[in-house]
C-alpha atoms as a PDB file:
ATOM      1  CA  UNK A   1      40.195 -81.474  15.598  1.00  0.00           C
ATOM      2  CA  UNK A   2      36.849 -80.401  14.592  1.00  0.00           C
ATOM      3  CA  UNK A   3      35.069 -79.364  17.408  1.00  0.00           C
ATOM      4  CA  UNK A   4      35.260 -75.321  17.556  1.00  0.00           C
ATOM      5  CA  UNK A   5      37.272 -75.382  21.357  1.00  0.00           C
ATOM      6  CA  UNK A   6      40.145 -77.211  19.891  1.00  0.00           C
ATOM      7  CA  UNK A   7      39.879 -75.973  16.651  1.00  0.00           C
ATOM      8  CA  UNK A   8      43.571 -75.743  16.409  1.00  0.00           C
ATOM      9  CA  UNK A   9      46.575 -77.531  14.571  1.00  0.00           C
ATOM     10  CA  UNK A  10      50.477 -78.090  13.907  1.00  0.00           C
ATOM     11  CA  UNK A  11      52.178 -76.763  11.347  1.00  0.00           C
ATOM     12  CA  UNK A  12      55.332 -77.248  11.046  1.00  0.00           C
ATOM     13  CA  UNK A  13      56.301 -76.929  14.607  1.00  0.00           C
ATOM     14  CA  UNK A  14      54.010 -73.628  14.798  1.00  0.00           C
ATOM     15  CA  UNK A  15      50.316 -73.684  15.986  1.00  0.00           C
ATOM     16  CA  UNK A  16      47.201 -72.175  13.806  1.00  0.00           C
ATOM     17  CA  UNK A  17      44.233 -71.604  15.550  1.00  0.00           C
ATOM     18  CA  UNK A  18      40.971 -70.646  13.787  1.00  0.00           C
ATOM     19  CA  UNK A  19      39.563 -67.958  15.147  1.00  0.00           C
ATOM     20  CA  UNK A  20      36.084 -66.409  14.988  1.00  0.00           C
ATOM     21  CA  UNK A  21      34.305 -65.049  11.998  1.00  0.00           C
ATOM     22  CA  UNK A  22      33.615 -61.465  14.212  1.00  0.00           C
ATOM     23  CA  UNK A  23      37.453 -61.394  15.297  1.00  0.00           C
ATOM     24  CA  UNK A  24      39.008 -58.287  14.230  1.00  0.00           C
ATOM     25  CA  UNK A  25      42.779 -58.863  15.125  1.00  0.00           C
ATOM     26  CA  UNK A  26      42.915 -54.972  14.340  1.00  0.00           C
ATOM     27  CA  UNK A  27      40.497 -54.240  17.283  1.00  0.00           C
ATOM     28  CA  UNK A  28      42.188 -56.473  19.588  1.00  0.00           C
ATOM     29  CA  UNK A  29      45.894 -54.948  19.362  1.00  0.00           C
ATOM     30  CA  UNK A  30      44.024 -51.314  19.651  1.00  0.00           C
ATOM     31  CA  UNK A  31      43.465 -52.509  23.370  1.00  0.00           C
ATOM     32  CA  UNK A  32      46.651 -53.896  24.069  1.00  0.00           C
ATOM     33  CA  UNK A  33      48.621 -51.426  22.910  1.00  0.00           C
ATOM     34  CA  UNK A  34      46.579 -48.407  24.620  1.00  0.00           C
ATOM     35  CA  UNK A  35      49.974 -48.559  27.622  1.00  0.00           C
ATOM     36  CA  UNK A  36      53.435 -48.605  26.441  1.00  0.00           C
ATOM     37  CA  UNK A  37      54.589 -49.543  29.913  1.00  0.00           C
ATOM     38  CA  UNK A  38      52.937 -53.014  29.930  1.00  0.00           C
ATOM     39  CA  UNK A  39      55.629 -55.463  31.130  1.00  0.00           C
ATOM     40  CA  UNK A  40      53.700 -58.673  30.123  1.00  0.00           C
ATOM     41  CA  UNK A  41      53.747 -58.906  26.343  1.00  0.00           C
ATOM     42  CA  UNK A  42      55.039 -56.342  23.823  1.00  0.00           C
ATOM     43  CA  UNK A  43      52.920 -55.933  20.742  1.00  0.00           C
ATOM     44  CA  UNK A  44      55.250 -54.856  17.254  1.00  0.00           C
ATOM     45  CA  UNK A  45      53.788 -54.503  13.545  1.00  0.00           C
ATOM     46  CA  UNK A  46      50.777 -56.300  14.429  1.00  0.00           C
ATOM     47  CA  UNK A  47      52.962 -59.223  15.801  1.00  0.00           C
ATOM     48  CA  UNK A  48      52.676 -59.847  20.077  1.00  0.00           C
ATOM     49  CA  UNK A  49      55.486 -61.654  21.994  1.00  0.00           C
ATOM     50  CA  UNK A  50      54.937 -63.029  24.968  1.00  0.00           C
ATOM     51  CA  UNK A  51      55.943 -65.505  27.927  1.00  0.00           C
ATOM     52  CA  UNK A  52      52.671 -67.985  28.077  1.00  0.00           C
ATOM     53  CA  UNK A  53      53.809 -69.895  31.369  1.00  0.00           C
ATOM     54  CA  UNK A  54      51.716 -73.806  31.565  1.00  0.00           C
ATOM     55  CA  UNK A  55      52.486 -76.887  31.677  1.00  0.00           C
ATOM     56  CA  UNK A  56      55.378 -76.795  34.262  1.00  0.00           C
ATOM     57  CA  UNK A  57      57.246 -74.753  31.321  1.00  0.00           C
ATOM     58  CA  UNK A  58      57.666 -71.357  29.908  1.00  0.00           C
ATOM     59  CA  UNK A  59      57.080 -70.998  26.114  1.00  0.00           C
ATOM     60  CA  UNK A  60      58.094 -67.897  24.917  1.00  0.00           C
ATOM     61  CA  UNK A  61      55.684 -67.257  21.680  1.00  0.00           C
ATOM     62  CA  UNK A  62      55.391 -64.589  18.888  1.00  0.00           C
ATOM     63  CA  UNK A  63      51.219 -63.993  17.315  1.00  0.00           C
ATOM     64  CA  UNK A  64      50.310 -62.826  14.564  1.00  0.00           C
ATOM     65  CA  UNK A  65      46.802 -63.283  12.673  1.00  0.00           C
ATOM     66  CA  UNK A  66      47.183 -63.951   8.949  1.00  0.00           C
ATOM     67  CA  UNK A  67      44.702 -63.161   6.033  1.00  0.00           C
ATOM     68  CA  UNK A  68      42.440 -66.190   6.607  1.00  0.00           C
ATOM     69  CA  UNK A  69      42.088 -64.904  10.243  1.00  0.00           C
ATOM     70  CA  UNK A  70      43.876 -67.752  11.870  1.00  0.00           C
ATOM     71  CA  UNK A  71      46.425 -67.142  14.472  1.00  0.00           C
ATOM     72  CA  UNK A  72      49.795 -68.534  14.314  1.00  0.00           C
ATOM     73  CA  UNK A  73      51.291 -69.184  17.344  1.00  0.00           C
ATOM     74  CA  UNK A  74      55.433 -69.435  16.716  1.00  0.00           C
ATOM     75  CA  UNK A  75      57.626 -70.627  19.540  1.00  0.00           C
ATOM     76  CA  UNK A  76      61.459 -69.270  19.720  1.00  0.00           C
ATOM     77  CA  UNK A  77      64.131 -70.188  21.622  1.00  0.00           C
ATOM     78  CA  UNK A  78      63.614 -74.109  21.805  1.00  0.00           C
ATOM     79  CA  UNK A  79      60.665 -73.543  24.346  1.00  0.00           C
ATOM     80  CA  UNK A  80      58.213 -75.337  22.595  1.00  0.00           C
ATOM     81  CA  UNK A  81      56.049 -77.934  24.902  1.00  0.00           C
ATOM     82  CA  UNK A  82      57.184 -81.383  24.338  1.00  0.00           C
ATOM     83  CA  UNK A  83      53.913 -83.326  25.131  1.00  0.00           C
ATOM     84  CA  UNK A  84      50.592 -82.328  23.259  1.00  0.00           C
ATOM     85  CA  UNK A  85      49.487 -81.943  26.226  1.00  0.00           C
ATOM     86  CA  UNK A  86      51.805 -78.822  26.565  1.00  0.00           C
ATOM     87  CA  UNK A  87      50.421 -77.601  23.387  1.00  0.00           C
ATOM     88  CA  UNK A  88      46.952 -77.871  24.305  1.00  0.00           C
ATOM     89  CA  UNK A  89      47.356 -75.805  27.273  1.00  0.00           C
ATOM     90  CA  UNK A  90      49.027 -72.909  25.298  1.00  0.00           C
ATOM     91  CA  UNK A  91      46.106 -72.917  23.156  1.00  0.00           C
ATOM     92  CA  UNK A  92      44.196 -72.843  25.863  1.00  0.00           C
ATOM     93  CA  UNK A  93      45.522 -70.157  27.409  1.00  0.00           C
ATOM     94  CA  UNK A  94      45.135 -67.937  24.235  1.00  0.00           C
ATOM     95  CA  UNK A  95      41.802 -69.415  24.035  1.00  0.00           C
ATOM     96  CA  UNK A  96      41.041 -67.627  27.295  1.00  0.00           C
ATOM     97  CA  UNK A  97      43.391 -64.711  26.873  1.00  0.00           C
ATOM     98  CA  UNK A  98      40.924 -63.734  23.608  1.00  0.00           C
ATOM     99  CA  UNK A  99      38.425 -65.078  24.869  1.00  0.00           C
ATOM    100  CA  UNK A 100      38.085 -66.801  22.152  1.00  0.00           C
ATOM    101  CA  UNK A 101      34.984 -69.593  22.511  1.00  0.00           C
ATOM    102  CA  UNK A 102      32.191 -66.853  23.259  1.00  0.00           C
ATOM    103  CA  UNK A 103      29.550 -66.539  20.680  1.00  0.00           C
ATOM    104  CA  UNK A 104      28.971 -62.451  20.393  1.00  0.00           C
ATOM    105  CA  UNK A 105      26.094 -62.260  18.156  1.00  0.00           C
ATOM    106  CA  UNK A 106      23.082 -61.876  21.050  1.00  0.00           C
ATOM    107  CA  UNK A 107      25.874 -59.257  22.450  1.00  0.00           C
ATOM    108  CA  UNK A 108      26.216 -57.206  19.058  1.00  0.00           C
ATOM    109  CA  UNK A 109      22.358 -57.741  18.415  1.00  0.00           C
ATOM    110  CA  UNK A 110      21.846 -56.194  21.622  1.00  0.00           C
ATOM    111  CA  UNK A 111      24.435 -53.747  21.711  1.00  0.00           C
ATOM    112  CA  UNK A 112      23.264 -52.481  17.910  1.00  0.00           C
ATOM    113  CA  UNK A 113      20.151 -51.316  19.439  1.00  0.00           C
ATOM    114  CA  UNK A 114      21.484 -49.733  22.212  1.00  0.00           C
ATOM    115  CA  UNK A 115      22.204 -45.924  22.467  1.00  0.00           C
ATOM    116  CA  UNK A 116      25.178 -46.229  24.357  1.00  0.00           C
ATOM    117  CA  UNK A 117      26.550 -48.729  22.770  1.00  0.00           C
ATOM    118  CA  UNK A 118      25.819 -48.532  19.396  1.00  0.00           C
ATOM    119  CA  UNK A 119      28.681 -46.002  18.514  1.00  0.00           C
ATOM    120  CA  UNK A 120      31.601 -48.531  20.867  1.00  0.00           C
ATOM    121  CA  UNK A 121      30.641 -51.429  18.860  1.00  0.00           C
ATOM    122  CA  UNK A 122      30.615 -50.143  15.199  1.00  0.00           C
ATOM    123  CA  UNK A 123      33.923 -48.156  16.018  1.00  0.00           C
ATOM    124  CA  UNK A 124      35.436 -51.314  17.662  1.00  0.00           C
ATOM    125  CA  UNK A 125      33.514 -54.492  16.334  1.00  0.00           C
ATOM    126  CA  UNK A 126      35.502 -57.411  16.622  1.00  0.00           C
ATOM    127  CA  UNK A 127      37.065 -56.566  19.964  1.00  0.00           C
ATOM    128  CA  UNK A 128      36.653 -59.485  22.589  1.00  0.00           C
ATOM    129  CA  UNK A 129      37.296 -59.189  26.565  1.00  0.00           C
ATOM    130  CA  UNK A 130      41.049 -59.740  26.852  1.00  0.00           C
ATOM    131  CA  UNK A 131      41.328 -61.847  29.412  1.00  0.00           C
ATOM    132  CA  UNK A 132      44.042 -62.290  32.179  1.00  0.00           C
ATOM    133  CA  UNK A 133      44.247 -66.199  32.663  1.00  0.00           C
ATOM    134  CA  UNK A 134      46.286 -66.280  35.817  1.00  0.00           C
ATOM    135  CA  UNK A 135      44.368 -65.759  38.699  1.00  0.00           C
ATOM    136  CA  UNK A 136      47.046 -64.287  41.372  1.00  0.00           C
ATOM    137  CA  UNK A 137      48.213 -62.098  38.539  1.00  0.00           C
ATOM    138  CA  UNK A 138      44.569 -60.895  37.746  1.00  0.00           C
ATOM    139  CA  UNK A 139      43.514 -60.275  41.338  1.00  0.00           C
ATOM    140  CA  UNK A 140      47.108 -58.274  42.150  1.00  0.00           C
ATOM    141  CA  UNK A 141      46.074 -55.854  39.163  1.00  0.00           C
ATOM    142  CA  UNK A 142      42.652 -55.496  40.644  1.00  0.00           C
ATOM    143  CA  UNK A 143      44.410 -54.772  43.688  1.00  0.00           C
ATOM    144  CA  UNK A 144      47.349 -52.294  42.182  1.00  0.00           C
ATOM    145  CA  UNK A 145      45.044 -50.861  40.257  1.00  0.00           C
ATOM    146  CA  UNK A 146      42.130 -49.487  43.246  1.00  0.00           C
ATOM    147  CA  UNK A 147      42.285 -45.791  43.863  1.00  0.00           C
ATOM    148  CA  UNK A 148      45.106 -44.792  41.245  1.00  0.00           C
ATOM    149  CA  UNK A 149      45.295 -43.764  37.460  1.00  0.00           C
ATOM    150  CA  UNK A 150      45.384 -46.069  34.790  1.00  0.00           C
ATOM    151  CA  UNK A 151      49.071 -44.793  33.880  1.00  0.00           C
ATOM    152  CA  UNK A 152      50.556 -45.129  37.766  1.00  0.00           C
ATOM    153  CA  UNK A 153      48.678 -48.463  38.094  1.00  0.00           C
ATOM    154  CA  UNK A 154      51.012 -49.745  35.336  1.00  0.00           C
ATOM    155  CA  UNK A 155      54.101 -47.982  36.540  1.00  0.00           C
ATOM    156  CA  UNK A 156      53.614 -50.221  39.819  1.00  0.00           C
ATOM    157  CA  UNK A 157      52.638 -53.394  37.930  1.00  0.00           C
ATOM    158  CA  UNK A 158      56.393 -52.597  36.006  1.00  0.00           C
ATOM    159  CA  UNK A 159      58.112 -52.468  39.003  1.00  0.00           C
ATOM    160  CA  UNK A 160      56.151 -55.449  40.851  1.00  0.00           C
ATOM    161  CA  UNK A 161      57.289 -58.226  38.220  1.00  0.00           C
ATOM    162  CA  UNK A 162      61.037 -56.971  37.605  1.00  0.00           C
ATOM    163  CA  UNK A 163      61.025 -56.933  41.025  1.00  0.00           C
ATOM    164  CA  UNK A 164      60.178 -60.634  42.025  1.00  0.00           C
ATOM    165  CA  UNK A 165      59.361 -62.292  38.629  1.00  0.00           C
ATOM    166  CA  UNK A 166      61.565 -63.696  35.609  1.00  0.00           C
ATOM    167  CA  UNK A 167      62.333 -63.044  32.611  1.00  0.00           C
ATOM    168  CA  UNK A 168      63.185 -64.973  29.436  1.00  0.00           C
ATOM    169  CA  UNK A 169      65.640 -62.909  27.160  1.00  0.00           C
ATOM    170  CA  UNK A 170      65.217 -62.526  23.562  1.00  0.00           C
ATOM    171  CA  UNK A 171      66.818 -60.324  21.108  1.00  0.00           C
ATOM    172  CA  UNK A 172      68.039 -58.156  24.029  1.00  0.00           C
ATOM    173  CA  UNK A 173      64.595 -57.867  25.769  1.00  0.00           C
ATOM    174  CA  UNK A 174      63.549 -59.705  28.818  1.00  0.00           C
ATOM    175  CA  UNK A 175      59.792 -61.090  28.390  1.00  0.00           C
ATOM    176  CA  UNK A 176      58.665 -61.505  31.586  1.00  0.00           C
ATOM    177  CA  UNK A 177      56.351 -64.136  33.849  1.00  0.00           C
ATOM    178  CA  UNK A 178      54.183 -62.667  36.574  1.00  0.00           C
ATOM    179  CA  UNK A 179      55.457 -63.506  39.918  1.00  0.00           C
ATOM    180  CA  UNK A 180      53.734 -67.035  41.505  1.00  0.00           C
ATOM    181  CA  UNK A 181      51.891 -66.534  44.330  1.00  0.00           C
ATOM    182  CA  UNK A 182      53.721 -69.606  46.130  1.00  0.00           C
ATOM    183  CA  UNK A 183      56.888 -66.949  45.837  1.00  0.00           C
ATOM    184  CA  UNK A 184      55.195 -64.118  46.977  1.00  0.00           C
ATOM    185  CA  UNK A 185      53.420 -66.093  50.239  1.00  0.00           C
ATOM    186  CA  UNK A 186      56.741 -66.189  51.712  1.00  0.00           C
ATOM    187  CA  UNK A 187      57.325 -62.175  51.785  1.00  0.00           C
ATOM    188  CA  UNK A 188      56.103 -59.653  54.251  1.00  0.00           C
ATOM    189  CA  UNK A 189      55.573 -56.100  52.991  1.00  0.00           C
ATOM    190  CA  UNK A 190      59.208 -55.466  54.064  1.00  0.00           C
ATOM    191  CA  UNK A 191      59.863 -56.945  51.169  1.00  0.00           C
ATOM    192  CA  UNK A 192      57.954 -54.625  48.635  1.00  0.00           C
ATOM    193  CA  UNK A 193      58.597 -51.557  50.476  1.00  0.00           C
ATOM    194  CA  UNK A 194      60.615 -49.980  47.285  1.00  0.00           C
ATOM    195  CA  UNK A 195      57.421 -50.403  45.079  1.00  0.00           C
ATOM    196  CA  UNK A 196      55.324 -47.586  45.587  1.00  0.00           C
ATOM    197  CA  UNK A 197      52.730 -49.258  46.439  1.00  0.00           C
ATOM    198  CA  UNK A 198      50.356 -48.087  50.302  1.00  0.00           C
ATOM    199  CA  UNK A 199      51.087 -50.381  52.777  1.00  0.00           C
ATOM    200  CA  UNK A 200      47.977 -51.548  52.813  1.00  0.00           C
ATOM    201  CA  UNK A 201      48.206 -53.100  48.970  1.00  0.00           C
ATOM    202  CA  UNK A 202      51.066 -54.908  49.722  1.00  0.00           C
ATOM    203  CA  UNK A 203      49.646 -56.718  52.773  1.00  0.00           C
ATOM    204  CA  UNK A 204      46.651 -57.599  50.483  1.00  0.00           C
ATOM    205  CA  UNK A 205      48.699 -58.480  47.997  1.00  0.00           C
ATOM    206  CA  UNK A 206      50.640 -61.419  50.327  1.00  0.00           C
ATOM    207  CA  UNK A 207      47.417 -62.118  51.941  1.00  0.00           C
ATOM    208  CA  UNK A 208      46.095 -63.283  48.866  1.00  0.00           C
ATOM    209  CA  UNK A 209      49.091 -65.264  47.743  1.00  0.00           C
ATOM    210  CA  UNK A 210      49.135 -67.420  51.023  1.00  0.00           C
ATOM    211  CA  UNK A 211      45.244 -67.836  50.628  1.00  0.00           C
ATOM    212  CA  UNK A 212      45.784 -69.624  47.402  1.00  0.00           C
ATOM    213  CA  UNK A 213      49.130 -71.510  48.487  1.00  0.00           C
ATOM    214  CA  UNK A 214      46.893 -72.708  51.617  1.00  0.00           C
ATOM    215  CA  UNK A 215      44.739 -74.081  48.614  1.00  0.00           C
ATOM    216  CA  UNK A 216      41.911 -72.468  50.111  1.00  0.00           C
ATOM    217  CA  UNK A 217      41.686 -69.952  47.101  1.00  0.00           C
ATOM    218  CA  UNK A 218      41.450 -71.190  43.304  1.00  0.00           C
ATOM    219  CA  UNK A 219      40.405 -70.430  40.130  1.00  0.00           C
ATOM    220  CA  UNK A 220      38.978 -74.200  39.632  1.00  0.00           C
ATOM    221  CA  UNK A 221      37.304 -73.732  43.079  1.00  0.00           C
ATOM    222  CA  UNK A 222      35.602 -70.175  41.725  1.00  0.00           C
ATOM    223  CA  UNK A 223      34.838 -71.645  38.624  1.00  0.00           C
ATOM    224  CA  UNK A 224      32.668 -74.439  40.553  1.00  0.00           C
ATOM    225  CA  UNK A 225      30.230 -72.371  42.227  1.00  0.00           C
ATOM    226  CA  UNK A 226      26.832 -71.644  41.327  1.00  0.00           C
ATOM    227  CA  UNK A 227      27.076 -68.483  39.852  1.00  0.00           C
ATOM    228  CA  UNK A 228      28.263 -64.814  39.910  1.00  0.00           C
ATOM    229  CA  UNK A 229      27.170 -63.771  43.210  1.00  0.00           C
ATOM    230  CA  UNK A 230      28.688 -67.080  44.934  1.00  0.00           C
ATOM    231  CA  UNK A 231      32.199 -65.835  43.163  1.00  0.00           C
ATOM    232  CA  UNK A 232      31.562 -62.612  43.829  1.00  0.00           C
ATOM    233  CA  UNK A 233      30.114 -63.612  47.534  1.00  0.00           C
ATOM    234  CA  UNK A 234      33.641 -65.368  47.869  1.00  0.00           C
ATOM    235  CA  UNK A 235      35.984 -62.992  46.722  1.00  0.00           C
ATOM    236  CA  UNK A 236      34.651 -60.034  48.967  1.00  0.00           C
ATOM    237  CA  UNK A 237      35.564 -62.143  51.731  1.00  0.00           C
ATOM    238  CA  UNK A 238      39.170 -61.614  51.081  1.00  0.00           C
ATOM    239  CA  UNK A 239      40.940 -58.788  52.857  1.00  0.00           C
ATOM    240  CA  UNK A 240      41.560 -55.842  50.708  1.00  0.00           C
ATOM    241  CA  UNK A 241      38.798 -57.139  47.475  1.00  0.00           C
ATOM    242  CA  UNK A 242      35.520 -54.950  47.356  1.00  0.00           C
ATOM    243  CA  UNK A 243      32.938 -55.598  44.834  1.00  0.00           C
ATOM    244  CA  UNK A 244      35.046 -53.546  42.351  1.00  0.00           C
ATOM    245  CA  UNK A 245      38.131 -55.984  42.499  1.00  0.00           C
ATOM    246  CA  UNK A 246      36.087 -58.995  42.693  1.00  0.00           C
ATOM    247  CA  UNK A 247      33.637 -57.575  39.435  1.00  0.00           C
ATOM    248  CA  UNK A 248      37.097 -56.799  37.868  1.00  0.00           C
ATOM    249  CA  UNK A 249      38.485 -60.148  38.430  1.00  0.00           C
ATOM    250  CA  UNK A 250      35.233 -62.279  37.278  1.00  0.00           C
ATOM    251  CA  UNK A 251      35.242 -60.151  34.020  1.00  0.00           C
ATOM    252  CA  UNK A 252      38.551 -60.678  33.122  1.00  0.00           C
ATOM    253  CA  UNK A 253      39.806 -63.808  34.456  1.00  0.00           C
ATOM    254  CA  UNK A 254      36.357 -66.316  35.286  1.00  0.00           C
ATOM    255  CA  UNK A 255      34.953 -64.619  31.892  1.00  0.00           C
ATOM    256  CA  UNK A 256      31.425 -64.121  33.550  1.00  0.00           C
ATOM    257  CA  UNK A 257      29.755 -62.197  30.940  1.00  0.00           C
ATOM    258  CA  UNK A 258      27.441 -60.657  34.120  1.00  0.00           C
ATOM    259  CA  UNK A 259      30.085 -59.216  35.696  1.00  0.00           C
ATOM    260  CA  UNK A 260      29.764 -55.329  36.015  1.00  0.00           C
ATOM    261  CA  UNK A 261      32.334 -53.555  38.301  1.00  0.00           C
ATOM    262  CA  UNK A 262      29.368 -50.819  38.910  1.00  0.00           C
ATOM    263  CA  UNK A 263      31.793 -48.196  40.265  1.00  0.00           C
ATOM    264  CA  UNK A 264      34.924 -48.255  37.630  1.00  0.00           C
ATOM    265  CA  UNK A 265      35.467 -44.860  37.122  1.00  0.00           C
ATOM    266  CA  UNK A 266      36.397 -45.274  33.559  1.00  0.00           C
ATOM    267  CA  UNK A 267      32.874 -46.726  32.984  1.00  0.00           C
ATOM    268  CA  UNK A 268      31.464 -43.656  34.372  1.00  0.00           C
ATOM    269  CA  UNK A 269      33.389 -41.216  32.512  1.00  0.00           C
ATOM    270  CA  UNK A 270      32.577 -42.964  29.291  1.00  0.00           C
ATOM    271  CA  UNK A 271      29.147 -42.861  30.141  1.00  0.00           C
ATOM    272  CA  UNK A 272      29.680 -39.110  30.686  1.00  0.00           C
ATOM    273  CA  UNK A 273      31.480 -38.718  27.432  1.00  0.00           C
ATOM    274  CA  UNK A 274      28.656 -40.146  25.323  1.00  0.00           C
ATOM    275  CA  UNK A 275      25.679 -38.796  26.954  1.00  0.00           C
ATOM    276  CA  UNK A 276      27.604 -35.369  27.349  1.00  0.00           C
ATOM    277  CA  UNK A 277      26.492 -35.535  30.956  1.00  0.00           C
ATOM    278  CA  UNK A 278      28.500 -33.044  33.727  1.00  0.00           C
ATOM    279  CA  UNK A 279      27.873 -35.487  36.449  1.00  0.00           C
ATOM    280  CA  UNK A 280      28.778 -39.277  36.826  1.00  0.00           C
ATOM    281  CA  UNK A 281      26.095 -41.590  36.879  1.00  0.00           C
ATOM    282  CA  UNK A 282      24.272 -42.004  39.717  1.00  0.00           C
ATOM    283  CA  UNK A 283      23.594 -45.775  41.244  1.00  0.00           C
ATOM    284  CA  UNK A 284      19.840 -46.258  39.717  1.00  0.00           C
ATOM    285  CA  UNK A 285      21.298 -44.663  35.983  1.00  0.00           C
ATOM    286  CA  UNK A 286      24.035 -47.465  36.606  1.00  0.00           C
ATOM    287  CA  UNK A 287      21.223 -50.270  37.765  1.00  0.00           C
ATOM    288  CA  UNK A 288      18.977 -49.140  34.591  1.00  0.00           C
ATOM    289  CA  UNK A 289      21.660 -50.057  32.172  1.00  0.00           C
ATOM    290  CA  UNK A 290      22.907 -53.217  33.968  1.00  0.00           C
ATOM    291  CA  UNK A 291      19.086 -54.361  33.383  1.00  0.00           C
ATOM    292  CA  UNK A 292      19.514 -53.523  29.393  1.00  0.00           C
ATOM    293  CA  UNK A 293      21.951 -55.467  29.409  1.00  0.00           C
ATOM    294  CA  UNK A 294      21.299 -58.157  31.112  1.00  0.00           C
ATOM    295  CA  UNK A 295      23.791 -61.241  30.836  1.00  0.00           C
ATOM    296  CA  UNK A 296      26.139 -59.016  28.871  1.00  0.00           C
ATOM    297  CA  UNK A 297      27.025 -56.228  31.330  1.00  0.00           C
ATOM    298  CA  UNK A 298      31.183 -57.093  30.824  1.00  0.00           C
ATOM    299  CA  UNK A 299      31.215 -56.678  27.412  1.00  0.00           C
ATOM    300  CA  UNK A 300      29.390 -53.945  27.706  1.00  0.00           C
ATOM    301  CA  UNK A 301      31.782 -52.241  30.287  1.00  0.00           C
ATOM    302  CA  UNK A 302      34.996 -53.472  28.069  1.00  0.00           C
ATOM    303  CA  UNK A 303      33.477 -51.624  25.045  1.00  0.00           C
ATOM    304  CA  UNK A 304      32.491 -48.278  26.779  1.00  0.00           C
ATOM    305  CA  UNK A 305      36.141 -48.390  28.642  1.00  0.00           C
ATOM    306  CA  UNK A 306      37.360 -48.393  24.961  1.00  0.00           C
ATOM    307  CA  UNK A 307      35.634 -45.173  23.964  1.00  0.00           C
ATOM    308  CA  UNK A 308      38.747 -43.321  26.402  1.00  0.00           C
ATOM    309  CA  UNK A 309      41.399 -45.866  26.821  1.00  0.00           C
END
């Protein structure tokens, strides 16, 4: 395959995948590994193992990157996709989870001149917006994650999948899939009243996971409108997602380079940190560097949240 989206192959049962010539695999696993109570992957001498669920299956994968900066995707316990089509999908999936098809040189030409950013992207060059593929799972972190600490936002992502999702055991760990929102549409917040989550997040949470088992909420149906402020536009209308949730959610899982969650208070306390400002920015400091960098504003935010997590 030569075009550079499916620039990917067989091996011997395992998948290589040619990666960028600015991919740092280095850079990448520095972000993944900044929690060590992430349930979703676990990331061990540079290798991550994961659960990548498509395809109607569950493929539970170990990736590492070797010197010719390819990534080898293996798959253990006999859950490697039968069809290429099953294949495809995996790559695609790490295609998005990397990010893996944007082309960051306008970004780093930009950023290089840049005051604030300058320092981010020599110290982490090579780092690319992780990505979250799933939608439901994306928008429930967006969700767990408003008004808390990084740490305690984890803690109640932990105890959300053990709770309701599965697991595929491996050497004596469980790798776990994110619950599907068709499972959680059928609870009421009964039913996650011993994660200590408010009330209020676990009503959002369900109310989100019968929006997209109605159909009426999808990440093809996002995808297919006319730009960021139509997603964003159509996320706010959901109960319980403010422009920070829906700007989270279009950065990480619809991979709108625009997207800038404009109040993240991690973005504001790196902007602190490198100006050596007292104060948070205020909204027209915020607006002024949106407008610097213009069409780039995510990977902007991704680097500067990298400066303190």
């Amino acid at each position: 395959m030569t075009d550079r989206q499916n620039s990917w192959q067989e091996v011997n049962g395992d998948i290589i995948i040619d990666l960028p010539r600015d991919f740092n695999i280095k850079a990448n696993l520095g972000y993944l590994e900044r929690n060590k109570n992430e349930c979703m992957f676990e990331v061990e001498n540079e290798i991550i193992t994961r659960v990548i669920p498509v395809a109607g299956t569950r493929s539970l994968v170990q990736i590492h990157v070797n010197v010719r900066n390819q990534m080898i995707v293996q798959f253990l316990k006999d859950s490697r996709p039968l069809q290429q089509s099953g294949l495809a999908e995996v790559v695609q999936f790490i295609r998005e989870w990397f990010d893996l098809d944007r082309e960051l040189t306008p970004f780093y030409e930009m950023a290089k001149a840049d005051s604030l950013l300058m320092g981010p992207v020599q110290q982490f060059y090579g780092l690319r917006v992780i990505g979250v593929p799933d939608l439901f799972e994306a928008l429930c972190w967006g969700v767990l994650g408003q008004q808390i600490n990084l740490a305690f936002a984890y803690t109640l992502k932990r105890q959300f999948v053990e709770k309701f999702g599965d697991s595929i055991e491996w050497n004596g760990k469980n790798y776990w899939v994110f619950p599907s929102y068709e499972q959680i549409a059928k609870l009421t917040p009964v039913d996650l009243a011993d994660i200590k989550m408010t009330l209020k997040k676990s009503e959002y949470i369900i109310g989100i996971a019968q929006l997209m088992a109605s159909g009426e909420l999808s990440k093809e149906k996002l995808l297919r409108l006319d730009s960021l402020k139509e997603a964003e536009k159509s996320l706010v209308k959901i109960r319980g997602i403010g422009p920070w949730t829906a700007n989270y959610v279009l950065m990480r899982c619809l991979h709108f380079t625009s997207a800038y969650p404009m109040d993240d208070v991690g973005l504001h306390n790196a902007i602190k940190y490198l100006t050596g400002s007292e104060k948070k920015p205020g909204k027209d400091e915020l607006l002024g560097y949106s407008s610097r960098w213009e069409n780039w504003q995510a990977y902007a935010t991704f680097y500067l949240w990298r400066v303190l997590y």
